[in-house]
C-alpha atoms as a PDB file:
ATOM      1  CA  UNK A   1      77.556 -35.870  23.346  1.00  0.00           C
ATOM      2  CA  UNK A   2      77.646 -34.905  19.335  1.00  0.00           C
ATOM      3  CA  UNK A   3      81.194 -33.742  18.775  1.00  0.00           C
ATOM      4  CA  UNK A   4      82.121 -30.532  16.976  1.00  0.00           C
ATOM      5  CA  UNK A   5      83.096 -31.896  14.140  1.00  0.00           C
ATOM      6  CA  UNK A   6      79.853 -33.918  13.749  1.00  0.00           C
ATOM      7  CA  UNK A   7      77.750 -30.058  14.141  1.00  0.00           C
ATOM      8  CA  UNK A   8      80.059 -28.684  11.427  1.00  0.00           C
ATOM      9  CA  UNK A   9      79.390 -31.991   9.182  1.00  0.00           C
ATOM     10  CA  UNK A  10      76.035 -31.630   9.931  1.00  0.00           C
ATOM     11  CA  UNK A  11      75.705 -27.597   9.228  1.00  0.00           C
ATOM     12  CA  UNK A  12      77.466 -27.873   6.114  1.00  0.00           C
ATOM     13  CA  UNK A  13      74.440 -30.745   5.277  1.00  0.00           C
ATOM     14  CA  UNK A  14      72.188 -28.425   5.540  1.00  0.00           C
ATOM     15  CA  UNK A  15      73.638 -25.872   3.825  1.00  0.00           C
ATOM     16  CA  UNK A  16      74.072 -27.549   0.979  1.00  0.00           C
ATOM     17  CA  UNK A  17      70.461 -28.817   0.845  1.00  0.00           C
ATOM     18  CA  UNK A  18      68.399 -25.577   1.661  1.00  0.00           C
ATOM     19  CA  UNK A  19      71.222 -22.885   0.978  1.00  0.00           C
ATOM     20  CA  UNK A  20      70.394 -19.770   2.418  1.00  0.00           C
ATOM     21  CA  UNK A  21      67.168 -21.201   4.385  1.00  0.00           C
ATOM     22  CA  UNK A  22      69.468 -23.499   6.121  1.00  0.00           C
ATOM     23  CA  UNK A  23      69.081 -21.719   8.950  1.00  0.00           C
ATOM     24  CA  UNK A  24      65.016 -21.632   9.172  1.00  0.00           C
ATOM     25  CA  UNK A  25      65.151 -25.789   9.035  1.00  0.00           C
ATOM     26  CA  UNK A  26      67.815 -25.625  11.802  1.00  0.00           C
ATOM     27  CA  UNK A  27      65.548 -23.432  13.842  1.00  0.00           C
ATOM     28  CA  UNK A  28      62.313 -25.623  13.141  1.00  0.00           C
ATOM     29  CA  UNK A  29      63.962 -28.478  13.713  1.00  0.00           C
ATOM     30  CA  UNK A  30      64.916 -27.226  17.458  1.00  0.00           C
ATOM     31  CA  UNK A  31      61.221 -26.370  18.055  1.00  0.00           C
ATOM     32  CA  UNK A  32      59.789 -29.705  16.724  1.00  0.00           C
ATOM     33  CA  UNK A  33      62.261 -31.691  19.481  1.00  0.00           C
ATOM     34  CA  UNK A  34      61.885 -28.753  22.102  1.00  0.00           C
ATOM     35  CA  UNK A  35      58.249 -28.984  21.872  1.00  0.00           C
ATOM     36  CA  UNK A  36      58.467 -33.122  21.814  1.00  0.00           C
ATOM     37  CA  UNK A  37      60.114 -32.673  24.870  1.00  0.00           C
ATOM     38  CA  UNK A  38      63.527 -33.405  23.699  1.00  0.00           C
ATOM     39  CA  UNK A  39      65.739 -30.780  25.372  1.00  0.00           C
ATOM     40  CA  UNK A  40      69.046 -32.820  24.090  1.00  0.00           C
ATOM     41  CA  UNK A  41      68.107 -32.864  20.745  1.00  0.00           C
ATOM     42  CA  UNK A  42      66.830 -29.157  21.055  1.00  0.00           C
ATOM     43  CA  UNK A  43      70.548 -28.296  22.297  1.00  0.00           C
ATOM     44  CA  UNK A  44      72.148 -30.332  19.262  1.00  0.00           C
ATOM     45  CA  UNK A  45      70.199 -28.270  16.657  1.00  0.00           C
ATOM     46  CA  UNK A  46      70.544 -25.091  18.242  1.00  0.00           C
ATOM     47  CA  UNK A  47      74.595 -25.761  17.769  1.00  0.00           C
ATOM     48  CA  UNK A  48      74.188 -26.723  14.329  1.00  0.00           C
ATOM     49  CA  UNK A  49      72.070 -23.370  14.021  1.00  0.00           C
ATOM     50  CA  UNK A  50      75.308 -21.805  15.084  1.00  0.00           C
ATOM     51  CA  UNK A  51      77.332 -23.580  13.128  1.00  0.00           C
ATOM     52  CA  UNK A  52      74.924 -23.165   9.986  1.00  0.00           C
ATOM     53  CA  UNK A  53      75.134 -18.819  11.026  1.00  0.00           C
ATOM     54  CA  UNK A  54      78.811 -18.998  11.230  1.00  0.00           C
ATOM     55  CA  UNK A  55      79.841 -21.115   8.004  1.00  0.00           C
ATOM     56  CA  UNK A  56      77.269 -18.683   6.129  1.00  0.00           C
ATOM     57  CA  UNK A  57      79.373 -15.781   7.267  1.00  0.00           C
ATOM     58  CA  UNK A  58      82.317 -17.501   6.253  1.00  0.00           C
ATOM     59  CA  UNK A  59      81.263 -17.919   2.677  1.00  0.00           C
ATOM     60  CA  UNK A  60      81.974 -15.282  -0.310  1.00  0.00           C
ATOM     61  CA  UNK A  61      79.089 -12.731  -0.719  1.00  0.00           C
ATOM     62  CA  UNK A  62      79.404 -12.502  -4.495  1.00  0.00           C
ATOM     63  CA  UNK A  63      81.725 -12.992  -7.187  1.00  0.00           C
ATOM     64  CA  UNK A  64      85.029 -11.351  -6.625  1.00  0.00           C
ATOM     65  CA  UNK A  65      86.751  -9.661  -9.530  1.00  0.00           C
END
């Protein structure tokens, strides 16, 4: 079981690497192991998909005055 703090570390990851198409990579990820037959893994990206959505959310829009 991948704890919740290991989905956030791993969201933020991504995040920093492909920004706002964190959450494409996250989602093609999930296929690649759901189609390999890897429901686990499929279930560990889709939480870091939500965890990538929510931390997005979280952050500033633009520059605040």
């Amino acid at each position: 079981m991948t704890s919740e703090k290991d989905i956030y570390r791993s969201a933020k990851l991504l995040i920093d690497q492909h920004g706002e198409d964190a959450t494409t990579h996250a989602s093609m990820r999930a296929d690649e192991l759901l189609e390999a037959g890897d429901i686990d893994g499929e279930r560990v990206w889709l939480r870091i998909l939500d965890a990538v959505r929510e931390l997005q959310n979280l952050e500033p829009a633009g520059r605040l005055h």
